[in-house]
Protein backbone atom coordinates (compact mmCIF):
# COMPACT_ATOMS: atom_id res chain seq x y z
CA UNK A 1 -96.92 62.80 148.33
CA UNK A 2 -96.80 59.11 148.66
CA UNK A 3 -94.36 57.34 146.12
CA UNK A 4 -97.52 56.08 144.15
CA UNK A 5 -98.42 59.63 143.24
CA UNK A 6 -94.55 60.64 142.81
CA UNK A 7 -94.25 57.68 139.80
CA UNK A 8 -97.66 58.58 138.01
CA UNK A 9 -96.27 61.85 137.43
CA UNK A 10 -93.19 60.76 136.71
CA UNK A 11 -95.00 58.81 133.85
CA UNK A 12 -97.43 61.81 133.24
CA UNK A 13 -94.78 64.19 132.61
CA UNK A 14 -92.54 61.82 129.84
CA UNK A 15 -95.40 60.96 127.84
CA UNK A 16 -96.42 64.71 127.80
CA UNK A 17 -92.63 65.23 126.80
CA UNK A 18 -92.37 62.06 124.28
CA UNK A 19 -95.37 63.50 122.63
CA UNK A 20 -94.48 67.00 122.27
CA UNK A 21 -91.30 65.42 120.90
CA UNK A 22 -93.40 63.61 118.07
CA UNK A 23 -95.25 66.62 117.44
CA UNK A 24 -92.46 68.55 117.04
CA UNK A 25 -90.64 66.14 114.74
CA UNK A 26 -93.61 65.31 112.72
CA UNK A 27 -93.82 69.19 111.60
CA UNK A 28 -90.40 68.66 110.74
CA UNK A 29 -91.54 65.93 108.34
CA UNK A 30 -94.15 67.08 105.33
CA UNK A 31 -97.30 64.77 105.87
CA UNK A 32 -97.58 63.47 102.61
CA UNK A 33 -94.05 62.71 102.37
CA UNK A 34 -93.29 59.09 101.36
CA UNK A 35 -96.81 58.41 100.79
CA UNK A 36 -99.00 57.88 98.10
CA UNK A 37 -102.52 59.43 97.54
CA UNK A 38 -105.16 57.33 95.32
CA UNK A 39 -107.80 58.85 93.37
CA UNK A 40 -110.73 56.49 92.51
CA UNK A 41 -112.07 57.68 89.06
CA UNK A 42 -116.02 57.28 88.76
CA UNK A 43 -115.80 56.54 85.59
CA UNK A 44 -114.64 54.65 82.82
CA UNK A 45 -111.31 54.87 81.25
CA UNK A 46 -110.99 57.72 77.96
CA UNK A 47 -113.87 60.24 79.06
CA UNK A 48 -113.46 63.36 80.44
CA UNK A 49 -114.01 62.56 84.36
CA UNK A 50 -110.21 60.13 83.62
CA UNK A 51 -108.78 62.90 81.42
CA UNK A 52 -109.03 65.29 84.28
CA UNK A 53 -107.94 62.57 86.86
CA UNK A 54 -104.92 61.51 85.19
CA UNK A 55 -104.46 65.50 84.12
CA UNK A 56 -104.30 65.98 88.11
CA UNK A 57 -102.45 63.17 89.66
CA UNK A 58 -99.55 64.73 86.94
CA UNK A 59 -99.43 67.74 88.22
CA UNK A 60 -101.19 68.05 91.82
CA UNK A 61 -97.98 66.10 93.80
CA UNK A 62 -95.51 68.56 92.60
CA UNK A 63 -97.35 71.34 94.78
CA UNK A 64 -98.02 69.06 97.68
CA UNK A 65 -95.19 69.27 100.05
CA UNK A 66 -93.90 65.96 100.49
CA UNK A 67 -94.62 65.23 96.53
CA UNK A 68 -96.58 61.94 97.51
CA UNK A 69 -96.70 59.29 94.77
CA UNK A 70 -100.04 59.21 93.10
CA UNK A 71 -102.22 55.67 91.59
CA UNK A 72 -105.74 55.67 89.79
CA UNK A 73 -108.36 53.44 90.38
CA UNK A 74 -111.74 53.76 87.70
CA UNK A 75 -114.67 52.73 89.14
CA UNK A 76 -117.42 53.35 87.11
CA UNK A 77 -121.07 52.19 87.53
CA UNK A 78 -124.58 53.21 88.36
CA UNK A 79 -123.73 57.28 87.06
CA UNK A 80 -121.42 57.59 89.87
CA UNK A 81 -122.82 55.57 92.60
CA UNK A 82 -120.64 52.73 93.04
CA UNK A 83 -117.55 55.09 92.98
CA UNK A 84 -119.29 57.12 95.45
CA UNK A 85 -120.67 54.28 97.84
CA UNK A 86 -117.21 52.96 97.54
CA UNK A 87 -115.58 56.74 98.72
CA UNK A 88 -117.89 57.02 101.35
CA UNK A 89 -118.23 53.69 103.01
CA UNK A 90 -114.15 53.06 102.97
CA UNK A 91 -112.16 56.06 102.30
CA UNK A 92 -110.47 57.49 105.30
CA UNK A 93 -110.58 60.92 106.36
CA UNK A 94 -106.46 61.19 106.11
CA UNK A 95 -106.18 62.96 102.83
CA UNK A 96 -104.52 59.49 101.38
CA UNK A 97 -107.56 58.65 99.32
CA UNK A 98 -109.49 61.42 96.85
CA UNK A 99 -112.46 60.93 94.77
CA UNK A 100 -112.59 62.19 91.22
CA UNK A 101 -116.62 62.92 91.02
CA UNK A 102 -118.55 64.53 87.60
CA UNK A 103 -121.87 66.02 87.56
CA UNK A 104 -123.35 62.67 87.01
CA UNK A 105 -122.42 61.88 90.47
CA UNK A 106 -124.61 64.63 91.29
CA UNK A 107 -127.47 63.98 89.17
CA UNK A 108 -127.74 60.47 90.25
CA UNK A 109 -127.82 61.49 94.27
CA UNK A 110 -130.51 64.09 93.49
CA UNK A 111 -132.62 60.85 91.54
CA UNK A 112 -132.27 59.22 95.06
CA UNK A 113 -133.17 55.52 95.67
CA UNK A 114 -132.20 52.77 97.76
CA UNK A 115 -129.21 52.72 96.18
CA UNK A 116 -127.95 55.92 96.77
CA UNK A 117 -125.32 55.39 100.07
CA UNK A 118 -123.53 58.71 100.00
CA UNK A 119 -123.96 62.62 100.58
CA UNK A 120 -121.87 64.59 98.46
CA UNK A 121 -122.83 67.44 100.03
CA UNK A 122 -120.29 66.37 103.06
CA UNK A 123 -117.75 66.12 100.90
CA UNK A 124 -114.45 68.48 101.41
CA UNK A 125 -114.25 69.82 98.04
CA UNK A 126 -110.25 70.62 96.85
CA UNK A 127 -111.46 71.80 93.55
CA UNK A 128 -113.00 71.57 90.43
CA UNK A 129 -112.16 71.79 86.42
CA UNK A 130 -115.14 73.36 84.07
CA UNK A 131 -115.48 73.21 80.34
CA UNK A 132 -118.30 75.44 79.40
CA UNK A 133 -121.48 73.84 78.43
CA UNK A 134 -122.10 70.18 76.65
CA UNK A 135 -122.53 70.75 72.68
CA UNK A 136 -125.39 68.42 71.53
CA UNK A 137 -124.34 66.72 68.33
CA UNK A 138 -126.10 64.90 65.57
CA UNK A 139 -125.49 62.32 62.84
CA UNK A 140 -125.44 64.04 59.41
CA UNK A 141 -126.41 61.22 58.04
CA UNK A 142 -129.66 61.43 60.84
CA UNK A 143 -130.33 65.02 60.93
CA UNK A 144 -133.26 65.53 58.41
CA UNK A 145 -135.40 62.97 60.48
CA UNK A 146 -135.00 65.19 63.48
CA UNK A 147 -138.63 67.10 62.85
CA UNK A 148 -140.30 63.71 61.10
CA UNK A 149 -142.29 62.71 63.35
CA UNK A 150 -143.38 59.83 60.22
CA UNK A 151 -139.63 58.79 60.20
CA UNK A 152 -138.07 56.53 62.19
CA UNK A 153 -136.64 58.52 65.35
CA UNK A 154 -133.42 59.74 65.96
CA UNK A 155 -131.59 57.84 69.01
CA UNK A 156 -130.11 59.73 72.07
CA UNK A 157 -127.03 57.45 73.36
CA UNK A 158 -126.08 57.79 77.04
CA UNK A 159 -124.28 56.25 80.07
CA UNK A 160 -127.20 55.99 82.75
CA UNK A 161 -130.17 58.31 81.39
CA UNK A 162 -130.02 61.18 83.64
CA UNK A 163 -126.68 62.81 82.52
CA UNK A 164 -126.76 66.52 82.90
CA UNK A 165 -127.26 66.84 79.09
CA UNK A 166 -129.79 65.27 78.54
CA UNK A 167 -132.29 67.59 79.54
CA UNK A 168 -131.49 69.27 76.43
CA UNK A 169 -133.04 66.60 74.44
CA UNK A 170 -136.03 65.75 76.30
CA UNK A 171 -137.29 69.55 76.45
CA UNK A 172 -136.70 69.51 72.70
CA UNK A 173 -138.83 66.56 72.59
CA UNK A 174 -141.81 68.07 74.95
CA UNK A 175 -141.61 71.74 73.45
CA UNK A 176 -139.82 71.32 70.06
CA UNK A 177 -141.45 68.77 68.80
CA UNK A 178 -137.88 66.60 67.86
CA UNK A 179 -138.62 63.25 66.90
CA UNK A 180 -136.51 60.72 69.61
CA UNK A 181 -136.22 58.35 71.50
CA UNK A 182 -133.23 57.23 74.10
CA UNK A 183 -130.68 54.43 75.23
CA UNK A 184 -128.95 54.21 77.69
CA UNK A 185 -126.25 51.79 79.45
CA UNK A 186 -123.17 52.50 77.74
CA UNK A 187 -119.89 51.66 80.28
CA UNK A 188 -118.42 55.73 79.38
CA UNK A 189 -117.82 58.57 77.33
CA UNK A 190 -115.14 56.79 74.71
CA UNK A 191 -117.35 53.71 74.32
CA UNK A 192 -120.28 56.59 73.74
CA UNK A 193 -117.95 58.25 71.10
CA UNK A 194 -117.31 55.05 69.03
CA UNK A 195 -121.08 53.87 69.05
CA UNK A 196 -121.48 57.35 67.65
CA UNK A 197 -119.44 56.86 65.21
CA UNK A 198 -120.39 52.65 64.16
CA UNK A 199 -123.79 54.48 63.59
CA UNK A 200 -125.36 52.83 67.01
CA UNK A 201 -127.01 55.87 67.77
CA UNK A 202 -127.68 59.45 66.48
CA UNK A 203 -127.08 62.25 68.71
CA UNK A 204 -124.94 62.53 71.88
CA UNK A 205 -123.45 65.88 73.65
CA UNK A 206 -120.49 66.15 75.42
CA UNK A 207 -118.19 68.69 76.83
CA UNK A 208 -115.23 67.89 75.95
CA UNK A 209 -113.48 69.89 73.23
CA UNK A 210 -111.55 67.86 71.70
CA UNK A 211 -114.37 65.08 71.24
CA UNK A 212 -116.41 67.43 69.92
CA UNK A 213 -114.08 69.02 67.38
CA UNK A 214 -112.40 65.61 66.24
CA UNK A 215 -116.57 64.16 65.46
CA UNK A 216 -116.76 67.53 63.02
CA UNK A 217 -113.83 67.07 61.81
CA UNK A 218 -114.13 63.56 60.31
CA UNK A 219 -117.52 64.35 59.31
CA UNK A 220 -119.58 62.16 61.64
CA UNK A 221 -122.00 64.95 63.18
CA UNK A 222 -123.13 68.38 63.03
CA UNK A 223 -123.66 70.97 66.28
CA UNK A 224 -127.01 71.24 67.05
CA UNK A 225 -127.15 73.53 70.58
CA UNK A 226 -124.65 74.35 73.46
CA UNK A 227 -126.39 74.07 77.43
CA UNK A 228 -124.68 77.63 78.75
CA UNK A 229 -126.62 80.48 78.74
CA UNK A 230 -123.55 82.10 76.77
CA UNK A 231 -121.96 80.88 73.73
CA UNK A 232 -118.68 79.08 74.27
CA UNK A 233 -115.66 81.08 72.74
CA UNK A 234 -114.59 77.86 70.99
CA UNK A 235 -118.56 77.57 69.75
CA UNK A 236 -119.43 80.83 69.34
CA UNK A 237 -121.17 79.91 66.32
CA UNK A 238 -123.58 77.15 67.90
CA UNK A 239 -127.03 78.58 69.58
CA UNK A 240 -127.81 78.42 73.41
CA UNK A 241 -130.11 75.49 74.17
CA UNK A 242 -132.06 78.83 75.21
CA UNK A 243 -131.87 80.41 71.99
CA UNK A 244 -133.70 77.75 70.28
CA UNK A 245 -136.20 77.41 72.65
CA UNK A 246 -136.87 81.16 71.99
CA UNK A 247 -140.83 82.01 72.91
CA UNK A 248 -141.39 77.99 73.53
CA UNK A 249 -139.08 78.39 76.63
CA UNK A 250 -141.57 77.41 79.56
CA UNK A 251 -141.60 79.64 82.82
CA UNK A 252 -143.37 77.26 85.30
CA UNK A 253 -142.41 73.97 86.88
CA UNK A 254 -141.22 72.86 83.97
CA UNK A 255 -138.14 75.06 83.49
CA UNK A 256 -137.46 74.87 87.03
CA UNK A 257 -137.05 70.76 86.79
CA UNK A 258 -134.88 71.83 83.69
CA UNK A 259 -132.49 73.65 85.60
CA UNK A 260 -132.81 71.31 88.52
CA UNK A 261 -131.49 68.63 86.18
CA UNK A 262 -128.84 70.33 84.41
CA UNK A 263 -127.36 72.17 86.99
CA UNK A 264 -124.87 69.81 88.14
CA UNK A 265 -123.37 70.39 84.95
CA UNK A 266 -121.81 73.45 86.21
CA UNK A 267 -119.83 71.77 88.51
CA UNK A 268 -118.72 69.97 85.95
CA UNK A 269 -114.87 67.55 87.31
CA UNK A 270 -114.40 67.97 91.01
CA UNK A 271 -111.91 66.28 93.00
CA UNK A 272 -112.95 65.74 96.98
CA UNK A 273 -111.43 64.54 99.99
CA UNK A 274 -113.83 62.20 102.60
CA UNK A 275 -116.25 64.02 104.94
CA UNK A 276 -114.56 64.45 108.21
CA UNK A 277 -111.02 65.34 106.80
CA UNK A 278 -109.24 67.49 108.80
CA UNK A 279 -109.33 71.14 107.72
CA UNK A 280 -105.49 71.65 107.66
CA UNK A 281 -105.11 68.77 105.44
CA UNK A 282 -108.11 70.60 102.78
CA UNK A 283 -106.16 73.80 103.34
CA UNK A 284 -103.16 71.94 102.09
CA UNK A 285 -104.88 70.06 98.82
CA UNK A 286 -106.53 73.09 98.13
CA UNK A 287 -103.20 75.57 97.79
CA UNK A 288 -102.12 72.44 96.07
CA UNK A 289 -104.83 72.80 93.60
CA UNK A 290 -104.63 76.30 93.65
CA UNK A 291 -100.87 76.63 92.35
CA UNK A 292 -101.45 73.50 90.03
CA UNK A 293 -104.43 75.53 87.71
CA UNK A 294 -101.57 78.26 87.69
CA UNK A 295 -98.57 75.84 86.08
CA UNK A 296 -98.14 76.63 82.76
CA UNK A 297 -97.83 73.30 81.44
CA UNK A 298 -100.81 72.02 83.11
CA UNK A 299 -102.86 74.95 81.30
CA UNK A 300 -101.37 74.15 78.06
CA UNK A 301 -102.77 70.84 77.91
CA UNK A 302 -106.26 71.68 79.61
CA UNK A 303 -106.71 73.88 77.19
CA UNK A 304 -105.58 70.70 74.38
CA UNK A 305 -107.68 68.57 76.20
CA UNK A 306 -111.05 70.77 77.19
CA UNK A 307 -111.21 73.85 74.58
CA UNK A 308 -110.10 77.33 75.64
CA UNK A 309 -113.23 77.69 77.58
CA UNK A 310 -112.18 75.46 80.83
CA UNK A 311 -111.88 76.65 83.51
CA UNK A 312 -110.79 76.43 87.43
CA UNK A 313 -113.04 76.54 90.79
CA UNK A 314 -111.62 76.53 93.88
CA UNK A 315 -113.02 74.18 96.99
CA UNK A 316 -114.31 76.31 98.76
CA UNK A 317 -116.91 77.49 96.12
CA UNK A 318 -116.84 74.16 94.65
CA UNK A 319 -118.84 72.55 98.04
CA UNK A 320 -121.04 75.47 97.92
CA UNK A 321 -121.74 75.00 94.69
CA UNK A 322 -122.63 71.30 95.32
CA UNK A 323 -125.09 72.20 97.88
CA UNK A 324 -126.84 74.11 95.78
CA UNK A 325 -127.38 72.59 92.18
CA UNK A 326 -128.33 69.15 94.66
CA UNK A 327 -131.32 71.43 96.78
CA UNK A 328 -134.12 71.21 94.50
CA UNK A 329 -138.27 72.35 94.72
CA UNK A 330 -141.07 69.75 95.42
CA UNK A 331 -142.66 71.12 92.66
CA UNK A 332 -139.25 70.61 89.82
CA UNK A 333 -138.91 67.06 91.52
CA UNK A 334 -142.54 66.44 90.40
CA UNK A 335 -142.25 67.29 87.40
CA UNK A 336 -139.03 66.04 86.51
CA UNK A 337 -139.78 62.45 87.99
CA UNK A 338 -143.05 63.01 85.57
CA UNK A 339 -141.13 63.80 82.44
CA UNK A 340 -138.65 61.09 82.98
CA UNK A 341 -140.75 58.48 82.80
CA UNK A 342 -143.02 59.66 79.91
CA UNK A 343 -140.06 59.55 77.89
CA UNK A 344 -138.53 56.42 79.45
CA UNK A 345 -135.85 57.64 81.20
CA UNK A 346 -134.78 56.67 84.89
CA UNK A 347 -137.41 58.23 87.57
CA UNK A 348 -136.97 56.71 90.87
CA UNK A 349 -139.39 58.79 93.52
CA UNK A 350 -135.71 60.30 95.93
CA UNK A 351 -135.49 59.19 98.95
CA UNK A 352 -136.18 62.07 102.04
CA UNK A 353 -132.22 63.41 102.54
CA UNK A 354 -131.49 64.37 106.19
């Protein structure tokens, strides 16, 4: 061996060492430990998307080992999309940077467009947070004009048009006959609440329990249908969206675009890490997650914040879950983009998803 050779594996051999040193010492050290994790909210401050964020960046840290330090970032806009452009086009896949998502996030992928710069279905899903179905809510003060069709029409008040409740309203429109008509543009869920309450509109639906039982409280509305096929406990007394359908319920197309749209609904507040993390990193958010749904304090206030009826989903089901509610028929898609634009209501043709 010439003394070329005898150097380069001289060289060979302590880098080998010096990095089985590193690895050695940096399994000594938790990952996450003197680091902080951000989690962009896609929405707007006071709704139940930054309830559950702030709810999580509380609690999830004290079951990561390293207890990283935790900020929030809202970034609402476009139902989800510039929050999710953002996540996909800069996040890194290191576990540092989570996305807070809703169902409109979902909703507004399966719409498609050219605006629509992100796959949620390549998402690593840590978890997600469920509240039972939205409870539409009207305006006492609106509610006998809701079958009038000589009256001036009750208004539906939104963020973007295509939230997973609204469904509700449209097929009441098409099959019940409900005299409406719908806005849309508001920044989030607590600016929806007070235009509720100025009178700016007439009937909004929500899932979030303590909205919904602070509106009846004060008088504003009254509970006109819940979107689960099964009652909520804490609703027990309001009707499935179903139920008053009854015998007017369709069985073609048209329930199949129903479904299609409200769907994402069941996924309801899901945190995600970038596509591409590294699975031992999602292993570690999702025990995380796991042991944080199980802290007793953490349930107490869920339950404050959401009703009795939330509940927790773990990742793994979570991106399966996502997959499906975003896979939807030719034949729904037709229809839906056709009922969304007799009723004036966002209907962009999707774009083909590979």
């Amino acid at each position: 061996m010439n003394t070329k050779s005898l150097w380069l594996l001289i060289l060979a051999g302590s880098l080998w060492l010096g990095f089985g040193l590193g690895v050695s010492q940096a399994q000594d050290k938790p990952y996450y430990e003197g680091k902080t994790v951000k989690v962009i909210v896609s929405s707007s401050p006071g709704g139940g998307t930054d309830t559950t964020a702030r709810l999580v960046v509380r609690f999830l840290p004290k079951y990561i080992p390293g207890n990283p330090q935790t900020i929030v970032q809202n970034m609402p806009g476009g139902g989800g999309t510039v929050s999710n452009n953002f996540f996909s086009r800069e996040a890194k896949p290191d576990g540092l940077t989570l996305l807070q998502d809703s169902s409109s996030g979902l909703n507004t992928f399966s719409r498609g467009g050219p605006a629509i710069k992100y796959d949620p279905r390549k998402y690593r899903a840590i978890g997600a947070l469920t509240r039972g179905g939205s409870i539409l809510m009207v305006r006492r003060d609106a509610r006998s004009r809701l079958m009038d069709r000589s009256a001036r029409p009750l208004v539906v008040g939104d963020v973007d048009g295509i939230r997973n409740w609204v469904p509700m309203t449209v097929w009441a429109a098409e099959y019940l006959g409900w005299n409406l008509k719908w806005i849309y543009g508001y920044p989030g869920t607590g600016e929806l609440v007070l235009a509720l309450r100025q009178g700016e509109f007439d009937m909004f639906a929500t899932q979030n329990a303590k909205i919904i039982q602070g509106l009846f409280k004060d008088g504003v509305v009254e509970y006109l249908a819940q979107q689960d096929d099964e009652r909520r406990p804490d609703f027990s007394d309001v009707p499935t969206f179903d139920e008053i359908l009854g015998a007017k319920k369709p069985s073609d197309a048209s329930w199949q675009a129903y479904l299609a749209w409200a769907g994402p609904g069941v996924v309801d507040k899901f945190l995600v890490a970038p596509e591409g993390t590294p699975d031992d990193i999602v292993r570690l958010l999702r025990e995380a997650f796991r042991k944080m749904s199980q802290d007793p304090e953490f349930k107490d206030l869920a339950t404050k914040f959401f009703g009795a009826a939330w509940s927790v989903r773990p990742g793994e089901k979570t991106e399966a879950l996502i997959r499906e509610v975003t896979t939807i028929s030719p034949e729904a898609m037709k229809f839906l983009v056709k009922i969304r634009k007799k009723y004036g209501l966002p209907a962009e043709e999707p774009k083909k998803k590979k």
